[in-house]
Protein backbone atom coordinates (compact mmCIF):
# COMPACT_ATOMS: atom_id res chain seq x y z
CA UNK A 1 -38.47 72.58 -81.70
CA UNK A 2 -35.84 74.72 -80.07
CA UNK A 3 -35.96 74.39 -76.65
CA UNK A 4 -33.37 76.16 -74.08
CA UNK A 5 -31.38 73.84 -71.70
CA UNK A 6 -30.22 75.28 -68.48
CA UNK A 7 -26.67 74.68 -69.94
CA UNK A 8 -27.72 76.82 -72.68
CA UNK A 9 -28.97 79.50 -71.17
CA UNK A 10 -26.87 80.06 -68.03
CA UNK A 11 -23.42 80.48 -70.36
CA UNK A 12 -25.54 83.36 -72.15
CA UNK A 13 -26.02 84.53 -68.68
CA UNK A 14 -29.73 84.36 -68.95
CA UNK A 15 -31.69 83.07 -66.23
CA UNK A 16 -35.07 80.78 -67.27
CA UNK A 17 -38.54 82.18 -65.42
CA UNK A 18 -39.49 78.21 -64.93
CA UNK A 19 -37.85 74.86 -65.60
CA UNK A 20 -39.53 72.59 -67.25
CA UNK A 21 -39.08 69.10 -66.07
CA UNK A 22 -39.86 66.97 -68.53
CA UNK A 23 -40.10 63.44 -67.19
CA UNK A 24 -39.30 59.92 -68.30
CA UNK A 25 -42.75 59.41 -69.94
CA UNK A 26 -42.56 62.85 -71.41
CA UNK A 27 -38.70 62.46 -72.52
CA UNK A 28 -39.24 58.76 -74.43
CA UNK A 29 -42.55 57.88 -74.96
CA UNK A 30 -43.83 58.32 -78.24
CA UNK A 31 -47.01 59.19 -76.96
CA UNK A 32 -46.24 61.34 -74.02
CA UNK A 33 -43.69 63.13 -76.50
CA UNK A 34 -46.71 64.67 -78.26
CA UNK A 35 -48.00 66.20 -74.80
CA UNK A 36 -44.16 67.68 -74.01
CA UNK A 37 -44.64 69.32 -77.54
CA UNK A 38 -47.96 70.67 -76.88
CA UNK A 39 -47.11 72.06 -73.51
CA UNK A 40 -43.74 73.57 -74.75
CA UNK A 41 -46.15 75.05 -77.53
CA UNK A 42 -47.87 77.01 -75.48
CA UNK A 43 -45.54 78.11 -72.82
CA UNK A 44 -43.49 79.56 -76.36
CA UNK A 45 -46.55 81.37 -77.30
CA UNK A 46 -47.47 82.75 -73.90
CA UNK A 47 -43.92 83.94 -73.82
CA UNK A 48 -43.10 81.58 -70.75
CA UNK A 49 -39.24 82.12 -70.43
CA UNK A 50 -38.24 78.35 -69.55
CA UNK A 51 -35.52 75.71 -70.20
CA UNK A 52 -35.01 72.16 -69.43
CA UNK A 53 -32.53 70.34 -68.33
CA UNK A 54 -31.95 68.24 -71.23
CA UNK A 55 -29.09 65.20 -70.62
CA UNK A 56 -28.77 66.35 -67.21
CA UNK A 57 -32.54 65.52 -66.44
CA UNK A 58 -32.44 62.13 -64.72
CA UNK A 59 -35.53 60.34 -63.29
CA UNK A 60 -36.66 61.54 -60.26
CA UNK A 61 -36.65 58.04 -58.41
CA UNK A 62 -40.03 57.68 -58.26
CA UNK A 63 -40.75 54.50 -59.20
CA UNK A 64 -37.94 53.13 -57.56
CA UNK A 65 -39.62 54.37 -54.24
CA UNK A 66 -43.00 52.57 -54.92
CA UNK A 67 -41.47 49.08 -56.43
CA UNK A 68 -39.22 49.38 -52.62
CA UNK A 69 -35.89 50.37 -53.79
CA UNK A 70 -35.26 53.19 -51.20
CA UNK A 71 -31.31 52.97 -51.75
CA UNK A 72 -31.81 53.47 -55.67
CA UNK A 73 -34.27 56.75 -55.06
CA UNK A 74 -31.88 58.57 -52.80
CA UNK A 75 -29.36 57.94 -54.92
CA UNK A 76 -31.24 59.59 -58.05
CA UNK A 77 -32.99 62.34 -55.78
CA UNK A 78 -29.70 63.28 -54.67
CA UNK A 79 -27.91 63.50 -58.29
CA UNK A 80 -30.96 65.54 -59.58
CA UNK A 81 -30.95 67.86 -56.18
CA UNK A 82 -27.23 68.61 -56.84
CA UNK A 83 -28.13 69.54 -60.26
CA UNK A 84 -31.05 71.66 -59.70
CA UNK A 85 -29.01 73.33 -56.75
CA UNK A 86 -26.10 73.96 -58.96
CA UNK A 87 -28.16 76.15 -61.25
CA UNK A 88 -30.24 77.92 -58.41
CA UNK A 89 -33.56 76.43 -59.56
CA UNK A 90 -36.58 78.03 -57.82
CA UNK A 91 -39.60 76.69 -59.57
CA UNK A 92 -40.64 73.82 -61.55
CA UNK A 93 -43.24 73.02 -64.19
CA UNK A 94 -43.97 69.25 -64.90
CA UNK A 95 -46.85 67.40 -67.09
CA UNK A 96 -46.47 64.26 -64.85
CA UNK A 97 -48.14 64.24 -61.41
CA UNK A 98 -45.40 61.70 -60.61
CA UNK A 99 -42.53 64.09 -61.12
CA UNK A 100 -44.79 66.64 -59.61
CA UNK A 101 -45.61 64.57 -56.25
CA UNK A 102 -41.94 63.20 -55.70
CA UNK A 103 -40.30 66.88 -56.35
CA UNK A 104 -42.50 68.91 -54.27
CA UNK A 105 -43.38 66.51 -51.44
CA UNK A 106 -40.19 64.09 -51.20
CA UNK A 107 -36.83 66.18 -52.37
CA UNK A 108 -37.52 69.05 -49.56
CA UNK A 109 -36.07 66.26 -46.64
CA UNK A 110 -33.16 65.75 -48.98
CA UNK A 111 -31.90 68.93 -49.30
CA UNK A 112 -34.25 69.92 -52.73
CA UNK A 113 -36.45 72.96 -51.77
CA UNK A 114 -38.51 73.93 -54.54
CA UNK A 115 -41.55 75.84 -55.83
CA UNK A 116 -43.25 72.64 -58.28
CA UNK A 117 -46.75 72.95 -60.02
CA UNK A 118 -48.02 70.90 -62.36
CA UNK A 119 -49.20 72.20 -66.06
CA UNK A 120 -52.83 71.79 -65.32
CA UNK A 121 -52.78 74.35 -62.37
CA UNK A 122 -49.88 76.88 -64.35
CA UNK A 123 -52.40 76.49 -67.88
CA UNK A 124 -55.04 77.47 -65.73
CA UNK A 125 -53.63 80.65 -64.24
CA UNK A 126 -52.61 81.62 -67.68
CA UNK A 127 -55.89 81.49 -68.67
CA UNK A 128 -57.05 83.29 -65.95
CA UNK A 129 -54.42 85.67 -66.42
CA UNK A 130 -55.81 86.43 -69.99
CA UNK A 131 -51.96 84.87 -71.50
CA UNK A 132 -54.09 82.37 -72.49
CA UNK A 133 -57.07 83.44 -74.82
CA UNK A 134 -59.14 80.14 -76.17
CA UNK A 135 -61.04 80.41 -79.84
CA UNK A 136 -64.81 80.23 -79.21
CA UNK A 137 -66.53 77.44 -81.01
CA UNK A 138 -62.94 75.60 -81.69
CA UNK A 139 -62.89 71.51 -82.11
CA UNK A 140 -63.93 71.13 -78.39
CA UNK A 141 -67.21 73.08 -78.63
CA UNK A 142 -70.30 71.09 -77.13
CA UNK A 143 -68.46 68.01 -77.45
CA UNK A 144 -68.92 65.90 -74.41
CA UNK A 145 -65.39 65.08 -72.22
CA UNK A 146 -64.82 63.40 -69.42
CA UNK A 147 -61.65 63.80 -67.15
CA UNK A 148 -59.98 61.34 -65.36
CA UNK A 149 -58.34 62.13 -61.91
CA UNK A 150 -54.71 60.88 -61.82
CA UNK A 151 -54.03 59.47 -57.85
CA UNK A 152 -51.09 61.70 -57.62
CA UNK A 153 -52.65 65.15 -58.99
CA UNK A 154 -56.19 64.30 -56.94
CA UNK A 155 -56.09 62.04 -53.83
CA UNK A 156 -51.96 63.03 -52.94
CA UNK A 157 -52.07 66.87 -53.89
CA UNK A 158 -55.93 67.54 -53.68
CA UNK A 159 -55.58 69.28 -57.43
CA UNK A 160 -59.48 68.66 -58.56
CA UNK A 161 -60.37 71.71 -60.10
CA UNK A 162 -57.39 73.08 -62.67
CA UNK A 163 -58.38 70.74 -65.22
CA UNK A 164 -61.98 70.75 -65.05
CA UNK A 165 -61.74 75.13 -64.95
CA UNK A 166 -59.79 74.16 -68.31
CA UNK A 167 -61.84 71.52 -69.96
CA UNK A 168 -65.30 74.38 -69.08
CA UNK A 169 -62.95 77.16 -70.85
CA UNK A 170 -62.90 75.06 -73.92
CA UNK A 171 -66.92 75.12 -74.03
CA UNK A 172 -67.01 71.57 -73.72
CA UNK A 173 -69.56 69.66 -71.87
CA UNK A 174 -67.80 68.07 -69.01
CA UNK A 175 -69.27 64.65 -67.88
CA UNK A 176 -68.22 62.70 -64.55
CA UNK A 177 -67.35 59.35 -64.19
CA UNK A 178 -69.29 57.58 -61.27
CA UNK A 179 -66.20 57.63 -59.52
CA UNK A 180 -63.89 60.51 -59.95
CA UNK A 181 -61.93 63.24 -57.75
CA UNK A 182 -61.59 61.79 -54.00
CA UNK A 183 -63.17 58.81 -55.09
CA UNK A 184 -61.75 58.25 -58.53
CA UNK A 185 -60.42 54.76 -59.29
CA UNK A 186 -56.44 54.43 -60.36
CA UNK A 187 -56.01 53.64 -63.98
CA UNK A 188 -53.36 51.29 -62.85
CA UNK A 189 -49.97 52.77 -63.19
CA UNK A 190 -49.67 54.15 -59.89
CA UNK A 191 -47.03 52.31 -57.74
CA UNK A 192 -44.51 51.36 -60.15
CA UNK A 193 -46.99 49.38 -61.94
CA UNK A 194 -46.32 51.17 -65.03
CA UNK A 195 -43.28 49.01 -65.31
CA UNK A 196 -44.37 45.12 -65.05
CA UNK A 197 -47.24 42.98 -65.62
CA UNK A 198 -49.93 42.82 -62.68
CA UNK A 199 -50.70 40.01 -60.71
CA UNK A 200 -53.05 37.83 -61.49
CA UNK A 201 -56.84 39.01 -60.88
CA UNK A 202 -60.23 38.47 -62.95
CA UNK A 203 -59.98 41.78 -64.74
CA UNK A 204 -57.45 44.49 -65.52
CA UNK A 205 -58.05 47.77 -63.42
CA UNK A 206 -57.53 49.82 -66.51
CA UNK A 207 -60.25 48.13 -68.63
CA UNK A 208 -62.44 48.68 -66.00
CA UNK A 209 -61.81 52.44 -65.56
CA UNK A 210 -61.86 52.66 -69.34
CA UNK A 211 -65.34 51.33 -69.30
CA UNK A 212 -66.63 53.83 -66.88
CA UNK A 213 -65.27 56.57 -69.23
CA UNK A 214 -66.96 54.86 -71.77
CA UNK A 215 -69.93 54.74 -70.08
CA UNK A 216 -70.47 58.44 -70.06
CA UNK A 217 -70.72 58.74 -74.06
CA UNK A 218 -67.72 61.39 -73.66
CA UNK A 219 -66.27 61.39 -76.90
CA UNK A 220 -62.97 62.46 -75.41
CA UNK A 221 -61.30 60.94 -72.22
CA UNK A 222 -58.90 63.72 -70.94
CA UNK A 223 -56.24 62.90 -68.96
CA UNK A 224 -53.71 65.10 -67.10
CA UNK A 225 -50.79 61.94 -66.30
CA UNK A 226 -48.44 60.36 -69.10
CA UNK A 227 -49.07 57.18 -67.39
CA UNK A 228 -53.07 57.48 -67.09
CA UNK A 229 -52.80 58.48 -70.31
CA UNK A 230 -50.91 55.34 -71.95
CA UNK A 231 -53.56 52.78 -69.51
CA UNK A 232 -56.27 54.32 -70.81
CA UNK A 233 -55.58 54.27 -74.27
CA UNK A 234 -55.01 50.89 -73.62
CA UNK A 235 -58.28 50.27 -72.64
CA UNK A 236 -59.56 51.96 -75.80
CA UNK A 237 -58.63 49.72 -78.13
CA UNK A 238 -59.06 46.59 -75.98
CA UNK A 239 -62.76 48.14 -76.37
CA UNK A 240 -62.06 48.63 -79.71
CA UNK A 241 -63.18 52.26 -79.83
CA UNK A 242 -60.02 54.46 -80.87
CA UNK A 243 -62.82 55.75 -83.69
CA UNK A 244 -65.04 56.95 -81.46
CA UNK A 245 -62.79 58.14 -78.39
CA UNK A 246 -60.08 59.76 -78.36
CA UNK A 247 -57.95 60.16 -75.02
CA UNK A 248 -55.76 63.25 -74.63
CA UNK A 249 -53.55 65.40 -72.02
CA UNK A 250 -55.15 68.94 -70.95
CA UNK A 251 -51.93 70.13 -72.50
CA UNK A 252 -52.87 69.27 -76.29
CA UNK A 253 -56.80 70.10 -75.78
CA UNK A 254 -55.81 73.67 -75.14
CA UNK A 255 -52.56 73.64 -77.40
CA UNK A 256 -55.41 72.53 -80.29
CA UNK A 257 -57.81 75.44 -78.97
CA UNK A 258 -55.48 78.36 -78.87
């Protein structure tokens, strides 16, 4: 795919609409890679004008915040604030509620004011905007999903219904969990726990979401978080079930329904 970076673009003189930040997850997982394509997709064929960053991207320090590392996050928040200043940046796209969170709500105090949405809410103005136009009766049609509420997206920026005005759009039949927006249960990730084993417990917090998502014969789990998405997939095929279910971003249900 060709893809603008801000490099690119400002020694054309152009100026992008949006960045898109792409994330770690987003940058070098393989999996999360597929939901950077998917959302690129569709911001090319809404005619989005947007570029990244590319090499200059650097994480945003989240999880060096959670695991405690306060020094290392300033540090990082500061590089990618001087960067984002340098080329004017106004507003930002992301696909991870982690970027999202950390750019909107923690850069302001250092210097890093910004206008940041996440792809759920922007996918779901476009829709509403008519930029987006889904095919009726595509692959979703009648099929039962369930969405699971990332902590960052729902409980830290109160973003509940984007996705589920999405996954309705797709004439799907959407199914809650027990517990889901306010009272949704983490998949696990959260809190720099994406990075290291957990501590020692009787079960794994992802299996047990995984189960509840299970439990509501949804034969899709969609997720809106490169990290939900990776623990829940997880779960899958400890449950053995990646032929029955398949788990996937809001991002690549409407990139496959365009």
């Amino acid at each position: 795919m060709k893809i603008n970076t801000m490099s690119e673009m400002m020694a054309n003189g152009q100026t992008p609409d949006v960045l898109f930040w792409v994330g770690c997850a987003g940058s070098f997982d393989q999996r999360a890679q597929k939901i950077t394509k998917a959302f690129a997709t569709i911001l090319h064929k809404t005619g989005i004008n947007f570029a990244i960053l590319g090499k200059e991207e650097a994480c945003t320090g989240d999880p060096a915040r959670r695991a405690g590392n306060e020094f290392l996050f300033q540090m990082m928040a500061y590089q990618n604030i001087q960067v984002l200043n340098g080329y004017g940046i106004k507003k930002i796209v992301t696909t991870c509620p982690h970027c999202f969170n950390t750019l909107k709500n923690e850069y302001p105090e250092l210097g890093g004011q910004y206008e940041v949405i996440h792809h759920t809410t922007l996918l779901q103005q476009l829709i509403n905007e008519g930029k987006i136009v889904l095919k009726g009766g595509g692959t979703f049609k009648g099929r039962k999903i369930t969405y699971h509420d990332s902590c960052y997206l729902g409980r830290a920026n109160n973003i509940y219904e984007a996705p589920r005005q999405i996954l309705e759009a797709l004439d799907a039949e959407l199914v809650e969990m027990k517990r889901c927006k306010s009272n949704g249960l983490c998949c696990g990730a959260g809190g720099a726990q994406m990075f290291k084993e957990e501590e020692k417990g009787n079960f794994r917090i992802n299996i047990e979401r995984t189960e509840e998502a299970i439990a509501t014969s949804a034969s899709v789990i969609a997720a809106a978080c490169p990290f939900c998405n990776t623990m829940i997939t997880d779960g899958v095929k400890n449950k053995e079930k990646e032929q029955d279910v398949q788990v996937l971003d809001i991002a690549e249900l409407v990139a496959q329904s365009i």
